[in-house]
PDB file of N, CA and C in Angstrom:
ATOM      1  N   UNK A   1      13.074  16.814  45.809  1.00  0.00           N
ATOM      2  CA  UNK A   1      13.397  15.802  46.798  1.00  0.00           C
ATOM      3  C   UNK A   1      13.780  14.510  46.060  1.00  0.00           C
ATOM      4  N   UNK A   2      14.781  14.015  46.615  1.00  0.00           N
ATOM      5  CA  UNK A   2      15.365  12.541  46.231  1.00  0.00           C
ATOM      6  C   UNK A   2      14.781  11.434  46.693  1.00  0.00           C
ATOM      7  N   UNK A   3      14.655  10.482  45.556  1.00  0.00           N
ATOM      8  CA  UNK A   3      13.921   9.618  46.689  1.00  0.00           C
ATOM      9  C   UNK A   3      14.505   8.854  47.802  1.00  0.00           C
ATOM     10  N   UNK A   4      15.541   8.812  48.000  1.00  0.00           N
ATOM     11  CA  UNK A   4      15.963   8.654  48.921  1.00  0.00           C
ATOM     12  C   UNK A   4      15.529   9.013  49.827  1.00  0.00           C
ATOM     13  N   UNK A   5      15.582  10.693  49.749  1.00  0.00           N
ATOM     14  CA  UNK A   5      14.875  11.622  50.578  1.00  0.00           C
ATOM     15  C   UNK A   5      13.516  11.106  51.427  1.00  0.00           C
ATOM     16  N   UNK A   6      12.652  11.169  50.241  1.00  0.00           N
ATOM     17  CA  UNK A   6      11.466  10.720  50.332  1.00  0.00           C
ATOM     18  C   UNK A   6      10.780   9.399  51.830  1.00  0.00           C
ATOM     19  N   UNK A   7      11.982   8.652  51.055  1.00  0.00           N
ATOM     20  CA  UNK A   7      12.079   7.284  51.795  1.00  0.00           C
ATOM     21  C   UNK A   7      12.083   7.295  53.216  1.00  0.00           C
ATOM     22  N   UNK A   8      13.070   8.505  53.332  1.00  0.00           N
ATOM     23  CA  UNK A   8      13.833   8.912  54.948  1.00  0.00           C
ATOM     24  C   UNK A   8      12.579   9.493  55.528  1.00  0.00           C
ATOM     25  N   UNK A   9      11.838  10.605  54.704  1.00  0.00           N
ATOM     26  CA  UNK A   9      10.928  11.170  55.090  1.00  0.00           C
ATOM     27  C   UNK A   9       9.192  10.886  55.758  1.00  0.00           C
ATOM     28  N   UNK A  10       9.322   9.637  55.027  1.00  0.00           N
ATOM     29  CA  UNK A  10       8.092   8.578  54.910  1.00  0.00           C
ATOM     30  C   UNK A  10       8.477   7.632  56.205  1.00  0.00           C
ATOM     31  N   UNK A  11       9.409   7.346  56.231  1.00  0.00           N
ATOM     32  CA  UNK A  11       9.744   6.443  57.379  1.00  0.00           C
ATOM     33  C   UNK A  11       9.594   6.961  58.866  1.00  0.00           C
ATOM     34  N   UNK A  12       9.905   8.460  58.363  1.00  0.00           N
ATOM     35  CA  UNK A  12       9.985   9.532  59.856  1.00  0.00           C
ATOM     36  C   UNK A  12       8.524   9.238  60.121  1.00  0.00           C
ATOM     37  N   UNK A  13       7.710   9.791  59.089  1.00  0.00           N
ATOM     38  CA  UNK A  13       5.964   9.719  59.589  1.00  0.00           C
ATOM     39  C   UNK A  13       5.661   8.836  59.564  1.00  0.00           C
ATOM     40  N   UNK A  14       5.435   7.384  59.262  1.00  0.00           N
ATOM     41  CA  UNK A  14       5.469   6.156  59.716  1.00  0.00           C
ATOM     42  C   UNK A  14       5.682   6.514  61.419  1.00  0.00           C
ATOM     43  N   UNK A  15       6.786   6.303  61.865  1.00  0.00           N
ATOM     44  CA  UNK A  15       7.088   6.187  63.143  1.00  0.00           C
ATOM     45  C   UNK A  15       6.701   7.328  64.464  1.00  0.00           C
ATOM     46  N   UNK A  16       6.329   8.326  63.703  1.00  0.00           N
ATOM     47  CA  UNK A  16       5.721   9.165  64.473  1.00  0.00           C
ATOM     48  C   UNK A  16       4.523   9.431  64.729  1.00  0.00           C
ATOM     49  N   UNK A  17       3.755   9.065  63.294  1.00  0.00           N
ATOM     50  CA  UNK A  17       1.963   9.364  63.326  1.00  0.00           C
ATOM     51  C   UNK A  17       1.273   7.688  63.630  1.00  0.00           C
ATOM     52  N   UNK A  18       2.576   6.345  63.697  1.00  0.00           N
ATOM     53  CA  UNK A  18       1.867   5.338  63.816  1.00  0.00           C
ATOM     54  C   UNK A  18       2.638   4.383  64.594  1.00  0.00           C
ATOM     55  N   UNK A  19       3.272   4.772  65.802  1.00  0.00           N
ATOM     56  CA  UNK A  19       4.058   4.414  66.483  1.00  0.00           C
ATOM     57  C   UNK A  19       3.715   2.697  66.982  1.00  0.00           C
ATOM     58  N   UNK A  20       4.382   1.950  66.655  1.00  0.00           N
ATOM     59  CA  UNK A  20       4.133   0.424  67.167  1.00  0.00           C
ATOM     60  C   UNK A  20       3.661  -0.310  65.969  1.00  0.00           C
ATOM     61  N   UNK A  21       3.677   0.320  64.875  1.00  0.00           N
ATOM     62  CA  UNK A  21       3.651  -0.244  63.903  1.00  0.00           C
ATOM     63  C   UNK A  21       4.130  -0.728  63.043  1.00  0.00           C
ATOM     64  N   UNK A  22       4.683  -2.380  62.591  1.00  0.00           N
ATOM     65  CA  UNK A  22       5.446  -2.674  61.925  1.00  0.00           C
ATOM     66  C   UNK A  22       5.681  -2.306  60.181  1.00  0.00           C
ATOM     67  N   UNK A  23       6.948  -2.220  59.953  1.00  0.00           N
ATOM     68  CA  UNK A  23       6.979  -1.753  58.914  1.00  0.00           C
ATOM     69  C   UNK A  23       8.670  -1.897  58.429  1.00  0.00           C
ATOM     70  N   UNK A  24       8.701  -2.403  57.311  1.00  0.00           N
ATOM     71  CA  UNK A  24      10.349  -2.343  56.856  1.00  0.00           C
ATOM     72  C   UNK A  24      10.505  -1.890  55.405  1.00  0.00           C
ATOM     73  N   UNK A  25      11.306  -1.068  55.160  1.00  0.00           N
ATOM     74  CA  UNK A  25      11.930  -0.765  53.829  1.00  0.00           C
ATOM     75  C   UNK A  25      12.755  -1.639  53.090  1.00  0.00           C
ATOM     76  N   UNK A  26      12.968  -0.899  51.865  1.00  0.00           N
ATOM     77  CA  UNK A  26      13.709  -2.119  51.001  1.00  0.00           C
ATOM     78  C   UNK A  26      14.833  -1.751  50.556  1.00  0.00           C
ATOM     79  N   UNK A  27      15.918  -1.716  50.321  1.00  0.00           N
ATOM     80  CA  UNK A  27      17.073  -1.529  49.786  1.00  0.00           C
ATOM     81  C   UNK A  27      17.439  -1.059  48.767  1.00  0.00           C
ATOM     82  N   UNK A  28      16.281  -1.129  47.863  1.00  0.00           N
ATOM     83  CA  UNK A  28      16.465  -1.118  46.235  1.00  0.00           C
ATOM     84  C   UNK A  28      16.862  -0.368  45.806  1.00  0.00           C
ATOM     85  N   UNK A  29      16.758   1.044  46.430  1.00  0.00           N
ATOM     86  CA  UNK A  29      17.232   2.309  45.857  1.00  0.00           C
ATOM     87  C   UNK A  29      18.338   2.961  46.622  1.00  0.00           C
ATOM     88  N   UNK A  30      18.973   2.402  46.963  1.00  0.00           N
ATOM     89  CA  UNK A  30      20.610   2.461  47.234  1.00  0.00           C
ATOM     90  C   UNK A  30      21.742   1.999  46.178  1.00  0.00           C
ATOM     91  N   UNK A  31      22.326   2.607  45.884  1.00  0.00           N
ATOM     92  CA  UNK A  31      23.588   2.468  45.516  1.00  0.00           C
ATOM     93  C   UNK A  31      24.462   1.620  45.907  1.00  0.00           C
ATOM     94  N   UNK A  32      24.773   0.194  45.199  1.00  0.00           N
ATOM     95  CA  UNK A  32      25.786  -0.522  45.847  1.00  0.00           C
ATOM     96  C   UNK A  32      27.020  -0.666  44.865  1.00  0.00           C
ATOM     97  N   UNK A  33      27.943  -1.525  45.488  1.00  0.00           N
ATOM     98  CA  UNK A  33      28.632  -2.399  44.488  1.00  0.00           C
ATOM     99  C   UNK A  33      28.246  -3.570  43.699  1.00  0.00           C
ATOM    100  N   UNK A  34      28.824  -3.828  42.568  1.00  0.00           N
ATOM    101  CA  UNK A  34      28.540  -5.390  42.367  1.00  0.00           C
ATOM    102  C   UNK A  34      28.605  -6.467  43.046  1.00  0.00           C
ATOM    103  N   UNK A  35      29.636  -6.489  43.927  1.00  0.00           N
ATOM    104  CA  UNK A  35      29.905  -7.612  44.493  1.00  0.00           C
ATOM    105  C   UNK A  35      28.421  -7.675  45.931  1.00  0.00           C
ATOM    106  N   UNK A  36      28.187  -6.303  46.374  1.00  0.00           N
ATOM    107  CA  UNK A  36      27.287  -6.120  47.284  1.00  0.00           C
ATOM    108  C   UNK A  36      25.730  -6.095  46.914  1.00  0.00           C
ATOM    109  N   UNK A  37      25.384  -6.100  45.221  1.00  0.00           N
ATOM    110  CA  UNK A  37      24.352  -6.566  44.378  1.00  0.00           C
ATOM    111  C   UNK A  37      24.243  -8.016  44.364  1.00  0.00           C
ATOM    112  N   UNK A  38      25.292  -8.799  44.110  1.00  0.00           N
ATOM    113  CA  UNK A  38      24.950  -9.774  43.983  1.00  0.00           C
ATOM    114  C   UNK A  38      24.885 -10.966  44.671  1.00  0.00           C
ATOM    115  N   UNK A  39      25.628 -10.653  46.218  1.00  0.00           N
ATOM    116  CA  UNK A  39      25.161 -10.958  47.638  1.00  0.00           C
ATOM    117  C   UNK A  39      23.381 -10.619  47.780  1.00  0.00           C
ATOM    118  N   UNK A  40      23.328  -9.313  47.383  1.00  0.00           N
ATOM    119  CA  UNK A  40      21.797  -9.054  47.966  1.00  0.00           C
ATOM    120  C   UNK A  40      20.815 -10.065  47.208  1.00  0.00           C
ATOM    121  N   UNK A  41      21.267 -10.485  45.596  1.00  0.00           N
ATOM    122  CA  UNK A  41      20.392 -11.125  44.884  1.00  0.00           C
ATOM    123  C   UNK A  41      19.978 -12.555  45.590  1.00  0.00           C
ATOM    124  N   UNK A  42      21.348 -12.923  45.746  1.00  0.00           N
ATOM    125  CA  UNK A  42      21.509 -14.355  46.369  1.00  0.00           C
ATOM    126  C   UNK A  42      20.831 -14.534  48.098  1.00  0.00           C
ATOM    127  N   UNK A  43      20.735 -13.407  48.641  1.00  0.00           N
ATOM    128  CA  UNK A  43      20.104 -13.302  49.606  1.00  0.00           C
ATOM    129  C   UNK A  43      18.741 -13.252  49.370  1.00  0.00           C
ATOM    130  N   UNK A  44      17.961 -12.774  48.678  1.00  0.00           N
ATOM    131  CA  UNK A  44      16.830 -12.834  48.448  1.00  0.00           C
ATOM    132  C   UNK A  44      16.240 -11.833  48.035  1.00  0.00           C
ATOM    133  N   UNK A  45      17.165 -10.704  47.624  1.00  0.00           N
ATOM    134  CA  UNK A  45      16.443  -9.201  46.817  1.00  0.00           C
ATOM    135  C   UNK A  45      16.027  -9.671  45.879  1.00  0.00           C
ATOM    136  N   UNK A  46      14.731  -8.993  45.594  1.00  0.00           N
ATOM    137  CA  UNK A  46      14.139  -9.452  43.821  1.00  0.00           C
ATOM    138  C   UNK A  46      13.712  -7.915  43.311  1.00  0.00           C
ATOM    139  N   UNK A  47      13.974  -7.877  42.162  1.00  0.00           N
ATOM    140  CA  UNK A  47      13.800  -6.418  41.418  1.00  0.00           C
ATOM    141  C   UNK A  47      12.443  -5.860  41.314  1.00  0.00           C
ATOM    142  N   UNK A  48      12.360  -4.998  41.771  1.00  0.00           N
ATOM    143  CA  UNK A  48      11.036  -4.248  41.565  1.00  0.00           C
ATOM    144  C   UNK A  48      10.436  -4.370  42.965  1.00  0.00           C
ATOM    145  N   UNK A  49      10.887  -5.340  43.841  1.00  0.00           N
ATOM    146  CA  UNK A  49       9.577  -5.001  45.295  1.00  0.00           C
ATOM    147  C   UNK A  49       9.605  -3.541  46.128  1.00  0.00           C
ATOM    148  N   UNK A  50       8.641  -3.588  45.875  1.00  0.00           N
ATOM    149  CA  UNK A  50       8.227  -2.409  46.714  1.00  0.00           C
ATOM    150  C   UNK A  50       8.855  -1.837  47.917  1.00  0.00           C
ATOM    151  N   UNK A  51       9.038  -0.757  47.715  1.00  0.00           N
ATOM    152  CA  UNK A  51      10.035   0.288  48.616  1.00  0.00           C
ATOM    153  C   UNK A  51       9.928   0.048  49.903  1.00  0.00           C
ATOM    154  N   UNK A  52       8.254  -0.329  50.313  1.00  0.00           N
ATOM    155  CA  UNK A  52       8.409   0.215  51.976  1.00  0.00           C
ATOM    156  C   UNK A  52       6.976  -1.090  52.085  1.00  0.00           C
ATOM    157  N   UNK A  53       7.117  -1.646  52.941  1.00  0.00           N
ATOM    158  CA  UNK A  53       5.952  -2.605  53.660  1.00  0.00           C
ATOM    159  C   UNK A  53       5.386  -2.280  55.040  1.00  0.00           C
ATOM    160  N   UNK A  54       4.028  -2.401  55.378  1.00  0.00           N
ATOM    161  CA  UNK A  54       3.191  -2.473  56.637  1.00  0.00           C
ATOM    162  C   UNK A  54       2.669  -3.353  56.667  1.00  0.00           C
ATOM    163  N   UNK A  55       2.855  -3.714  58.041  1.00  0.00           N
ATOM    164  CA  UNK A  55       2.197  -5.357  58.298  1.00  0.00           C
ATOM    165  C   UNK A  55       1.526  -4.975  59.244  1.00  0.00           C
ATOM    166  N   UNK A  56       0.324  -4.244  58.837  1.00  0.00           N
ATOM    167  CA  UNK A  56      -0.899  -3.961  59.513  1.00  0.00           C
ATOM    168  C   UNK A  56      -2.144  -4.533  58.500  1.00  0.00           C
ATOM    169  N   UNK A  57      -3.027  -5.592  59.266  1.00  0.00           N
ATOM    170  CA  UNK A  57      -4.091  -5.914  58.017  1.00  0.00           C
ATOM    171  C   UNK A  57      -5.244  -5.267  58.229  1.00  0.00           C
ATOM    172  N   UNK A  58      -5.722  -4.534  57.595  1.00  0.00           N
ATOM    173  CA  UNK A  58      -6.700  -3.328  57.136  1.00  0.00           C
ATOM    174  C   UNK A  58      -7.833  -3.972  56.211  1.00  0.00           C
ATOM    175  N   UNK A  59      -8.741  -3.647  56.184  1.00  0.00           N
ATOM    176  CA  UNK A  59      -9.931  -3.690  55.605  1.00  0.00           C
ATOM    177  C   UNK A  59     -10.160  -4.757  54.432  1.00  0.00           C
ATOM    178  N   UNK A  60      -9.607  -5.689  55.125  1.00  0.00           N
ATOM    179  CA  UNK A  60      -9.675  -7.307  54.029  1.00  0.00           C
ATOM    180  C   UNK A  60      -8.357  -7.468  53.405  1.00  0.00           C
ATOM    181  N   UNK A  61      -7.441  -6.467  53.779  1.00  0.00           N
ATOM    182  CA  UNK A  61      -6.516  -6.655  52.826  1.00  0.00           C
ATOM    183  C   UNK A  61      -5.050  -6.814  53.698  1.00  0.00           C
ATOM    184  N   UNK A  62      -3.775  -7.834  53.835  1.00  0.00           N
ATOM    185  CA  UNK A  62      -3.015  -8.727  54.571  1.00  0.00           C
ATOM    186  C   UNK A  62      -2.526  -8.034  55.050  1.00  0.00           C
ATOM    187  N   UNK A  63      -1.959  -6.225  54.434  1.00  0.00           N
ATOM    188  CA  UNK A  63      -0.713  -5.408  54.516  1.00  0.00           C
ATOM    189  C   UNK A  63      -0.768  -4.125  53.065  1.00  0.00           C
ATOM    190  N   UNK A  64      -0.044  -4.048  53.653  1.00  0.00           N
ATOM    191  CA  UNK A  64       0.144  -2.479  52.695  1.00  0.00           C
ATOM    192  C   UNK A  64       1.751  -2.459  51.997  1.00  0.00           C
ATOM    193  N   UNK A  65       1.802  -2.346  50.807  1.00  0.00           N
ATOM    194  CA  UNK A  65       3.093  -2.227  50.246  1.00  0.00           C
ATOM    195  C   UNK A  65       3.055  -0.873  49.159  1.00  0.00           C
ATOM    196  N   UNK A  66       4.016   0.055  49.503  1.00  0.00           N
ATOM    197  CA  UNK A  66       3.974   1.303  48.848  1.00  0.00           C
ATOM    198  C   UNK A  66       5.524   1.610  47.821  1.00  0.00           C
ATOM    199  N   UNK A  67       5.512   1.458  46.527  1.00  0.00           N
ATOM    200  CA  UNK A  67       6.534   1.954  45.780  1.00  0.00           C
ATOM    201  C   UNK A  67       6.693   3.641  45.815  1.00  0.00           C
ATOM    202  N   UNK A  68       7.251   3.933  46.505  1.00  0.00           N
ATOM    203  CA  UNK A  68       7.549   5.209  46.393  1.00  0.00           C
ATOM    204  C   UNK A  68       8.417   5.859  45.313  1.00  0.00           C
ATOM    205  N   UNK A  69       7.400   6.886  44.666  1.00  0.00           N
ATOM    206  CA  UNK A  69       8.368   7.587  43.589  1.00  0.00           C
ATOM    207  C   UNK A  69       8.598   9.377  43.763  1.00  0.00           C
ATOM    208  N   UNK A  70       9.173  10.076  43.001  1.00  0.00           N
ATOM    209  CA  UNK A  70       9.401  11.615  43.501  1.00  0.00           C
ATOM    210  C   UNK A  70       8.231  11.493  42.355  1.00  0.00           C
ATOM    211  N   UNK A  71       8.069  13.232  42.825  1.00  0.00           N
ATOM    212  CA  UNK A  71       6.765  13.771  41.694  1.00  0.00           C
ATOM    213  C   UNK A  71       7.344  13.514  40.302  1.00  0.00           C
ATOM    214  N   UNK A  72       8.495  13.515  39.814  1.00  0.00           N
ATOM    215  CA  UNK A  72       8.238  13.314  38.092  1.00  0.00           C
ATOM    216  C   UNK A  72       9.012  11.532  38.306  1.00  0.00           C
ATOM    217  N   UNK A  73       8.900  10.754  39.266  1.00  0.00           N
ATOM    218  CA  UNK A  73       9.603   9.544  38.902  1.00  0.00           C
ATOM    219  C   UNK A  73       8.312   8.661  38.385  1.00  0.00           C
ATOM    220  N   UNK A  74       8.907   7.349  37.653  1.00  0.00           N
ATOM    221  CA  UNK A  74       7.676   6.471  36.858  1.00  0.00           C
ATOM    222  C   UNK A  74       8.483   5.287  37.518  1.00  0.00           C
ATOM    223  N   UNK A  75       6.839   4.281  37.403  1.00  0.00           N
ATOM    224  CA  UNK A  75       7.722   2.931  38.274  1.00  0.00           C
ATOM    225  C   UNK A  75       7.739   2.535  36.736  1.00  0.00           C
ATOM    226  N   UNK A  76       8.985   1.053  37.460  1.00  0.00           N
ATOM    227  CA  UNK A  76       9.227   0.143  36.215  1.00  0.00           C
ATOM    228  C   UNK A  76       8.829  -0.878  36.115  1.00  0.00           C
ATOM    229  N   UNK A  77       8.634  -1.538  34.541  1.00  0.00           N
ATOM    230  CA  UNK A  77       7.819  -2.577  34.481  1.00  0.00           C
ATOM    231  C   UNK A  77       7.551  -3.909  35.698  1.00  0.00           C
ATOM    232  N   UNK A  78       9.156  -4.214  36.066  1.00  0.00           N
ATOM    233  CA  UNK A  78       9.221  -4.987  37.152  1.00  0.00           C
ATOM    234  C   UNK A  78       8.112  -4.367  38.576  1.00  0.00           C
ATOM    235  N   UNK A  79       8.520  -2.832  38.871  1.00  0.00           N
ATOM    236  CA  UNK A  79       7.398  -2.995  40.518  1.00  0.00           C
ATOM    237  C   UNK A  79       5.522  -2.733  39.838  1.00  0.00           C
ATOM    238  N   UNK A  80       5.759  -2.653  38.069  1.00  0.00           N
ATOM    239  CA  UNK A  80       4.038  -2.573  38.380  1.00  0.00           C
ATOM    240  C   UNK A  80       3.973  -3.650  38.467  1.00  0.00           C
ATOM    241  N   UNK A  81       4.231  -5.066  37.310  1.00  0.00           N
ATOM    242  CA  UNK A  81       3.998  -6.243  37.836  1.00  0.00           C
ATOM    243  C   UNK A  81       3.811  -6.320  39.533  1.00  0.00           C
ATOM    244  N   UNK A  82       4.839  -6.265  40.426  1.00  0.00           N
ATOM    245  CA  UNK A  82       4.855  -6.514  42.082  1.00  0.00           C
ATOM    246  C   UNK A  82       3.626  -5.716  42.743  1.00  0.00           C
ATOM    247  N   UNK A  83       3.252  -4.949  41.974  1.00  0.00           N
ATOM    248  CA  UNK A  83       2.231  -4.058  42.687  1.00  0.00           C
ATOM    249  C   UNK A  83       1.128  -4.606  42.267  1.00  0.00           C
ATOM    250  N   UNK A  84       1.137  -5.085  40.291  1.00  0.00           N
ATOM    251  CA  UNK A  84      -0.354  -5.905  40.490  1.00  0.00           C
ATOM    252  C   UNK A  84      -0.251  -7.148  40.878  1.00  0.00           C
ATOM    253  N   UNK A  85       0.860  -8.472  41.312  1.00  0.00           N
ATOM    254  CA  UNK A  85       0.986  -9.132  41.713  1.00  0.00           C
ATOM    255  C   UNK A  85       0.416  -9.375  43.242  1.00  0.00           C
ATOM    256  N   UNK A  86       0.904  -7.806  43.833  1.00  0.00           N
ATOM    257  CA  UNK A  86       0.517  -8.276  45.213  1.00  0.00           C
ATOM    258  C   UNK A  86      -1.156  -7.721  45.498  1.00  0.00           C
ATOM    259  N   UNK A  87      -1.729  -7.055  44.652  1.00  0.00           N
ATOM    260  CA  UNK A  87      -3.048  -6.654  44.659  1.00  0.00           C
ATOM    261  C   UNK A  87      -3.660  -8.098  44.436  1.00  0.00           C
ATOM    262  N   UNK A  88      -3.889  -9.029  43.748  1.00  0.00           N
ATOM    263  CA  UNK A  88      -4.374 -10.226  43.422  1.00  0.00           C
ATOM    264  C   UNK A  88      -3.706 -11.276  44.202  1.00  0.00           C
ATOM    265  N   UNK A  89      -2.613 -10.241  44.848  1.00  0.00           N
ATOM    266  CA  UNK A  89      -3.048 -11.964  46.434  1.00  0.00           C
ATOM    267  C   UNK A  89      -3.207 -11.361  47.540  1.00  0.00           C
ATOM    268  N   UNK A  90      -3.980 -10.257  47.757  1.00  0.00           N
ATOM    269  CA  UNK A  90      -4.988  -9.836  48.874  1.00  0.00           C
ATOM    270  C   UNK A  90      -4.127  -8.744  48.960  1.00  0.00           C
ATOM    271  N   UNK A  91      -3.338  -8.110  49.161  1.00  0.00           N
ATOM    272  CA  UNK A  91      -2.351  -7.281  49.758  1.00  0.00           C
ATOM    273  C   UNK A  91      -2.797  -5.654  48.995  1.00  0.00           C
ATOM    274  N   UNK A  92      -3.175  -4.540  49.585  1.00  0.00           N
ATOM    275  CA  UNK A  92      -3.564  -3.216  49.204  1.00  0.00           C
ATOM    276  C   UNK A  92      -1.807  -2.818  48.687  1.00  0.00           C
ATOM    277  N   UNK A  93      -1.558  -2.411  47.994  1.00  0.00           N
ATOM    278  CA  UNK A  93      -0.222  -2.131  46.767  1.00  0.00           C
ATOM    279  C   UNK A  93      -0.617  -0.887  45.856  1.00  0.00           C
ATOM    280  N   UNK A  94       0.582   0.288  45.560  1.00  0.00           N
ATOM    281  CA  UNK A  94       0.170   1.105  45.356  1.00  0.00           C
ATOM    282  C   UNK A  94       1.192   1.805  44.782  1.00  0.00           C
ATOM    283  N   UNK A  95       1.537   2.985  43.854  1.00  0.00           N
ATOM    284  CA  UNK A  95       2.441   3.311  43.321  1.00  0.00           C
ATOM    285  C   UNK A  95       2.120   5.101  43.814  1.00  0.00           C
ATOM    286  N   UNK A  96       3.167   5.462  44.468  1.00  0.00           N
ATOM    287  CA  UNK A  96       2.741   7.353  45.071  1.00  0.00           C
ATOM    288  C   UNK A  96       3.556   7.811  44.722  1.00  0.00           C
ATOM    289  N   UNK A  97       3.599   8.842  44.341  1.00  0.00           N
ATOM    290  CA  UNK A  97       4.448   9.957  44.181  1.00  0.00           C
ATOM    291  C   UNK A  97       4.566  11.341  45.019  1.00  0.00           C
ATOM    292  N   UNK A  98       5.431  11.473  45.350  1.00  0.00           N
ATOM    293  CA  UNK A  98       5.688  12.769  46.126  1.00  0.00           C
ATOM    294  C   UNK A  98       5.080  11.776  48.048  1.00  0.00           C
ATOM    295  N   UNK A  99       5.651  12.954  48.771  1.00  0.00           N
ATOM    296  CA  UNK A  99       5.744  12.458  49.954  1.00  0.00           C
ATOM    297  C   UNK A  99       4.254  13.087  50.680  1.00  0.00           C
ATOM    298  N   UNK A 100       3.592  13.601  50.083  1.00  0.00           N
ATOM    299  CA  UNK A 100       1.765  14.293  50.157  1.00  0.00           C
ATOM    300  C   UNK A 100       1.142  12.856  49.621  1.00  0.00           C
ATOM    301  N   UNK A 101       1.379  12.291  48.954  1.00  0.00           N
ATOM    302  CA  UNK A 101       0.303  11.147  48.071  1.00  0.00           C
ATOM    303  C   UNK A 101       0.755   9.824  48.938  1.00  0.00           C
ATOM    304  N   UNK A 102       1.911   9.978  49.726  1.00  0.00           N
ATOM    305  CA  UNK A 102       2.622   8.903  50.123  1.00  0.00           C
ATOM    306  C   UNK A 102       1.793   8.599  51.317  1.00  0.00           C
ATOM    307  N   UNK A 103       1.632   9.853  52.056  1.00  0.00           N
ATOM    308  CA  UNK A 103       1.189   9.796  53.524  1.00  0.00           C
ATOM    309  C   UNK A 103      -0.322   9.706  53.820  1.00  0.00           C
ATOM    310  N   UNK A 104      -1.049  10.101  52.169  1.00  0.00           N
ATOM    311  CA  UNK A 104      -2.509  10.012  52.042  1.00  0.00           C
ATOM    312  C   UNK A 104      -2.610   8.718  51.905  1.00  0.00           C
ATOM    313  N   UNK A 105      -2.320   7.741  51.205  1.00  0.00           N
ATOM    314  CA  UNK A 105      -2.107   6.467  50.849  1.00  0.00           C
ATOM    315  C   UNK A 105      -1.796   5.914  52.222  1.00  0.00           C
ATOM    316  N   UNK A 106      -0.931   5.836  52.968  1.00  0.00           N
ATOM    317  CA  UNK A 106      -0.905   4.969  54.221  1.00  0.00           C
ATOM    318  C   UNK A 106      -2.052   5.806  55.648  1.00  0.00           C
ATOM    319  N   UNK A 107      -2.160   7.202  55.535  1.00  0.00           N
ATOM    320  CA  UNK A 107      -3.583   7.521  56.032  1.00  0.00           C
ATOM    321  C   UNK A 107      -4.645   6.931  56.069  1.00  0.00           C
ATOM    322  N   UNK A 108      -4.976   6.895  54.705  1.00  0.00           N
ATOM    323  CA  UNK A 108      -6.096   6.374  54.296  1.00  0.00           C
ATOM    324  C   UNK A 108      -6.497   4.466  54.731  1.00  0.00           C
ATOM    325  N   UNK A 109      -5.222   4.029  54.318  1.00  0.00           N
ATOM    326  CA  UNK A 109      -5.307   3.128  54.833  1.00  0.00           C
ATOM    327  C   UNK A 109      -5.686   2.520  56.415  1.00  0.00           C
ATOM    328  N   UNK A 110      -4.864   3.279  57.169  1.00  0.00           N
ATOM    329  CA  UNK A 110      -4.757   2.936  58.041  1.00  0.00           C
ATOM    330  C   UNK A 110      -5.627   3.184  59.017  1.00  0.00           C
ATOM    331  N   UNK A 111      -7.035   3.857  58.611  1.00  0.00           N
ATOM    332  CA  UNK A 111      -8.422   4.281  58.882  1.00  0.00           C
ATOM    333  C   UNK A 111      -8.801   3.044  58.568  1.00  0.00           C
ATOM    334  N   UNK A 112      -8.545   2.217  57.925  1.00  0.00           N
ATOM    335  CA  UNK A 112      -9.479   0.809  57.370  1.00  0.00           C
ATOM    336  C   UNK A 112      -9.727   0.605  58.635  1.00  0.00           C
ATOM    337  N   UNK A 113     -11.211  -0.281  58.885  1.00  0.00           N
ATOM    338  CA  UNK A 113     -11.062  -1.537  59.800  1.00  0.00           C
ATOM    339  C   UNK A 113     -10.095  -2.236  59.993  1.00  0.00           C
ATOM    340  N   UNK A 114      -9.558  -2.807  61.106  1.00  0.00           N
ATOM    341  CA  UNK A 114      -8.343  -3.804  61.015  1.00  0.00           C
ATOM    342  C   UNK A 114      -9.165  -4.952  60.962  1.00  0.00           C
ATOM    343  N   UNK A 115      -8.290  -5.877  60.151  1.00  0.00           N
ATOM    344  CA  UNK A 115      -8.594  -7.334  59.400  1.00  0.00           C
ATOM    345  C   UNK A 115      -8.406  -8.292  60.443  1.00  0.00           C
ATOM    346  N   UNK A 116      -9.689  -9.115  60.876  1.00  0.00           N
ATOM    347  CA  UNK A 116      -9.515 -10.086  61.764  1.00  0.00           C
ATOM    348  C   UNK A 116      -8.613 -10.867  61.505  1.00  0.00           C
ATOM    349  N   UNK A 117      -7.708 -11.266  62.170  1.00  0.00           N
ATOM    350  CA  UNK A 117      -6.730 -12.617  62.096  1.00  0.00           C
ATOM    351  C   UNK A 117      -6.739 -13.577  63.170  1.00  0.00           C
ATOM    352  N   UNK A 118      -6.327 -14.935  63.042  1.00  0.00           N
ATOM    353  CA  UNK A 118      -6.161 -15.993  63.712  1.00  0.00           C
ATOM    354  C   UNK A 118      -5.265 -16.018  64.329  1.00  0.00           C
ATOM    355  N   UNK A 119      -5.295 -16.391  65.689  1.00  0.00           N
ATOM    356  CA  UNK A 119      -4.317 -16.373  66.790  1.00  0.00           C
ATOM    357  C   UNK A 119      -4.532 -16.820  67.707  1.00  0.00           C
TER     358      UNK A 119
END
């Protein structure tokens, strides 16, 4: 499976096993042009963020951000930084592989307590 694949696949169960739940993907692993790279930069893409976000706050922690990789993919220096970046400012961040580790990881999560917020 491609991660692409993956992506498509993860997004399906997202929306089916957790319906009303916010959540957006990231672009990063698409194929563009230059000229359509460097619009995205100037827009506000930054290298390495994490594939897929939930803005559900769970068990002390703001949201959930998941780099998705295939079973033999490795993240790169840029999303571990983003992954330990966003672990040390409250945010549960996580690096999965394969679309089984993907769905245990936002499972698991999403059993947390939800995180009181102000409103």
């Amino acid at each position: 499976m491609k991660e692409q694949e993956l992506q498509e696949s993860f997004v399906k169960y997202i929306s089916l096993k957790y319906p009303g739940t916010r959540y957006c993907a990231t672009l990063g692993g698409i194929r563009t042009t230059m000229k359509q790279a460097i619009k995205a930069k100037k827009g506000g893409y930054v290298k390495g963020t994490p594939d897929i976000q939930v803005m559900s706050a769970r068990g002390g922690f703001f949201g959930l951000f998941i780099e998705l990789k295939t079973l033999k993919g490795r993240a790169t220096k840029h999303q571990k930084e983003w992954i330990n970046d966003l672990l040390a400012a409250g945010y549960y961040a996580e690096v999965c592989k394969g679309i089984d580790q993907s769905m245990d990881c936002l499972d698991s999560y999403m059993k947390l307590k939800q995180t009181k917020v102000c409103q």
